[in-house]
Protein backbone atom coordinates (compact mmCIF):
# COMPACT_ATOMS: atom_id res chain seq x y z
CA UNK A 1 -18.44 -0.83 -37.23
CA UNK A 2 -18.60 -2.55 -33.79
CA UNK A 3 -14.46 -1.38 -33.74
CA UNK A 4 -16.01 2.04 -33.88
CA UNK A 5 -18.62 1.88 -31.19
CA UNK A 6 -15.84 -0.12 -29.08
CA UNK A 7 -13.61 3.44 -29.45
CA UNK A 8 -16.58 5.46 -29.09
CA UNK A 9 -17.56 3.58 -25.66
CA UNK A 10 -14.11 3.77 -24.44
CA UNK A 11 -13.88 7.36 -25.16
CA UNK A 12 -16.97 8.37 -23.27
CA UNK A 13 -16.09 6.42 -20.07
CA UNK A 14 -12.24 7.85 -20.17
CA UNK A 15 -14.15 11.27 -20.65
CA UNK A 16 -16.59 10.30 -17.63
CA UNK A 17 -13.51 9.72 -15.32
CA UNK A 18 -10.71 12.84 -16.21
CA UNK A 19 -13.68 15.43 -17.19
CA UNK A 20 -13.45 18.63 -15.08
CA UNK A 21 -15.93 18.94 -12.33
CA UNK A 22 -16.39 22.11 -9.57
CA UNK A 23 -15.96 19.42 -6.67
CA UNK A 24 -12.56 17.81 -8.19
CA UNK A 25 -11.95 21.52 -9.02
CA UNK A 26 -12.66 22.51 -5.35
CA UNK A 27 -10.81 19.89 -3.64
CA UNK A 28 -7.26 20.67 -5.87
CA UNK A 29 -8.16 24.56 -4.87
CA UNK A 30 -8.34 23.80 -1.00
CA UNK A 31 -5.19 21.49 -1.55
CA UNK A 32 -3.09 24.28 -3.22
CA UNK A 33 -4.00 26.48 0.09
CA UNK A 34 -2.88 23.91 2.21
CA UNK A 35 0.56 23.21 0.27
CA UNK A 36 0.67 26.91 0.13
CA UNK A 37 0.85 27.88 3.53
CA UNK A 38 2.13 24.81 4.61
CA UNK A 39 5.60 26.17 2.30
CA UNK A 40 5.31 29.57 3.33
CA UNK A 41 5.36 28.52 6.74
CA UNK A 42 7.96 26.55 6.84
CA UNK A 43 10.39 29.52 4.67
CA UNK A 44 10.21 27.29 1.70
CA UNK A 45 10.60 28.58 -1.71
CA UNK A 46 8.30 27.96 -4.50
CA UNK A 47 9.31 27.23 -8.03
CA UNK A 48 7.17 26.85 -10.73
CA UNK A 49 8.45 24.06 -12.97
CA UNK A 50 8.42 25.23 -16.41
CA UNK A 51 10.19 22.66 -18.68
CA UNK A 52 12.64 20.01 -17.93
CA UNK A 53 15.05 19.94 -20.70
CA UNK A 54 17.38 16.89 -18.64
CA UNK A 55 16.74 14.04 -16.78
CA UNK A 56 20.14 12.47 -15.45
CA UNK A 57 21.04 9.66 -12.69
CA UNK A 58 21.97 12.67 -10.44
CA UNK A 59 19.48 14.88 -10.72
CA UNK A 60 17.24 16.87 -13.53
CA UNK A 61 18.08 20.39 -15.34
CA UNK A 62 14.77 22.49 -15.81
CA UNK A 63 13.82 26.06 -16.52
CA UNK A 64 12.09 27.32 -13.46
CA UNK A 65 10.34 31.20 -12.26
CA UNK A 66 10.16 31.70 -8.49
CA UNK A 67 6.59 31.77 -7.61
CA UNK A 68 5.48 35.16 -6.20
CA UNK A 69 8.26 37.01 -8.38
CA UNK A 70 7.71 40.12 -9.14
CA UNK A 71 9.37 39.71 -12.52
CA UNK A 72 8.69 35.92 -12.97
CA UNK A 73 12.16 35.73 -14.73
CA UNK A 74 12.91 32.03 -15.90
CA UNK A 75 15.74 30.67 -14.47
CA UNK A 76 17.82 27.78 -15.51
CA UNK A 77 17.98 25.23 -12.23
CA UNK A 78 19.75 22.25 -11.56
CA UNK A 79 18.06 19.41 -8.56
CA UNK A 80 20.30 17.23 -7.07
CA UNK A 81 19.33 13.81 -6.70
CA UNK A 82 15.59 14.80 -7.46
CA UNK A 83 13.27 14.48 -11.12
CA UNK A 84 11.00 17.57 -11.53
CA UNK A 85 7.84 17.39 -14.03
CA UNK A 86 7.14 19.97 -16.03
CA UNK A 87 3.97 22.22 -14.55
CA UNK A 88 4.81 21.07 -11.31
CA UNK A 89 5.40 23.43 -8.03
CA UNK A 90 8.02 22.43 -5.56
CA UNK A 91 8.74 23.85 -2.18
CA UNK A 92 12.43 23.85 -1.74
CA UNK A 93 14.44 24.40 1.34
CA UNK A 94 18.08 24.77 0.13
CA UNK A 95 18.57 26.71 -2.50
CA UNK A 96 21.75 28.55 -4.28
CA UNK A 97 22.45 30.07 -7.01
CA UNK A 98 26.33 29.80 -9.14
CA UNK A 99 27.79 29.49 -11.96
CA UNK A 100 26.27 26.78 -14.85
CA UNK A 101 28.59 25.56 -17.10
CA UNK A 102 26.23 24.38 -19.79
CA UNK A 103 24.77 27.64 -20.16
CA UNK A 104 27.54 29.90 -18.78
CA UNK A 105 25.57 31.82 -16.74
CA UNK A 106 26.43 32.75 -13.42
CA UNK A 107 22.64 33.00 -12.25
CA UNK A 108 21.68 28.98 -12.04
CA UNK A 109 19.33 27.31 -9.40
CA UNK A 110 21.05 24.92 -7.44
CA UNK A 111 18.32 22.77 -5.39
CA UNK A 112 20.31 20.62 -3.08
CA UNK A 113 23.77 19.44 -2.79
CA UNK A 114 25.97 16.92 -4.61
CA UNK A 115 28.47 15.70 -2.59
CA UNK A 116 26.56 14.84 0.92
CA UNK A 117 23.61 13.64 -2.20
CA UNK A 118 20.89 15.95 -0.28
CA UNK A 119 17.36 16.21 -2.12
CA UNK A 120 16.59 19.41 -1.00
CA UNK A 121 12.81 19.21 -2.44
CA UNK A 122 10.54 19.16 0.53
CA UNK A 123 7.01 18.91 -1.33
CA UNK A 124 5.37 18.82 -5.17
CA UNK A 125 1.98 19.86 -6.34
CA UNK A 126 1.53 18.04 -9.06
CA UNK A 127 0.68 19.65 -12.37
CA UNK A 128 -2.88 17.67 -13.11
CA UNK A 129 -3.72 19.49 -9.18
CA UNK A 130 -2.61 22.85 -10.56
CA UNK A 131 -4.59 23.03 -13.31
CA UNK A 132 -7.62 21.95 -11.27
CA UNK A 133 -6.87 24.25 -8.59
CA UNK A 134 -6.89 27.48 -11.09
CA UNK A 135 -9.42 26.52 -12.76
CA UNK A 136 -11.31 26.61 -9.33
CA UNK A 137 -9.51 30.17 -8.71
CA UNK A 138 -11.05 31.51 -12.19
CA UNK A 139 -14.13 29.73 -11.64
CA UNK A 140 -14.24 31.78 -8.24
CA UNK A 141 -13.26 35.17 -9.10
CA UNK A 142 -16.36 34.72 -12.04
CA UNK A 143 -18.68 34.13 -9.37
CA UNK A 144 -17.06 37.25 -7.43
CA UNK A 145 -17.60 39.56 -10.54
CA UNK A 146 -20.63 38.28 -11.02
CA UNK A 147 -22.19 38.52 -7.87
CA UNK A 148 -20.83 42.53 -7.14
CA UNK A 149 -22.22 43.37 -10.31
């Protein structure tokens, strides 16, 4: 019984600290503005980490979309010398695309370079901060509706 009420206490206070809350939510939203025109300004590319099906010593293999795609095709991508999380963003500066031999496509990310061992990843939003931040976005565009109704 007092195991219970231990796991019950616990749970309320872990609750208490990760449970969504407008300002938290507000704060990620005004961050993702600031990492998004931060990137944009500086010609970075954003990619959307989708899943990361590698982590390596050189580098980690994910399946990516290009954010602001029209099509939001995902892309297999390989980063040099860098290891993505899964519902990340990164803002990339060097980016190519080639041949993967894994998948034998032609149309493979390459983020950085492999021989001079150049991390070509110039920021991350984290994925926690993304979620936050659209959940601020939704909460937002409710209040938006709302109000022009």
């Amino acid at each position: 019984m007092l195991s219970l009420l231990f796991l019950i206490a616990v749970g309320i206070v872990v609750w208490l600290i990760v449970r969504p809350t407008p300002q938290r939510d507000a704060a990620a939203g005004q961050s993702w503005a600031q990492f998004h025109h931060h990137a944009v300004s500086n010609g970075w590319t954003l990619l959307h980490i989708h899943s990361v099906y590698m982590h390596g010593n050189r580098g980690s293999k994910a399946l990516v979309s290009i954010y602001g795609d029209a099509h939001g095709a995902r892309r297999d991508s390989w980063f040099w010398w860098h290891q993505v999380q899964p519902g990340s963003v990164v803002a990339v500066s060097g980016l190519s695309e080639g041949w993967g031999p894994h998948t034998d496509r032609d149309d493979v990310l390459y983020i950085g370079d492999e021989f001079s061992r150049r991390d070509s990843v110039q920021a991350t939003f984290g994925a926690r901060e993304l979620v936050r931040a659209q959940r601020d976005w939704t909460r937002r565009m409710m209040y938006a509706v709302g109000g022009a109704a």
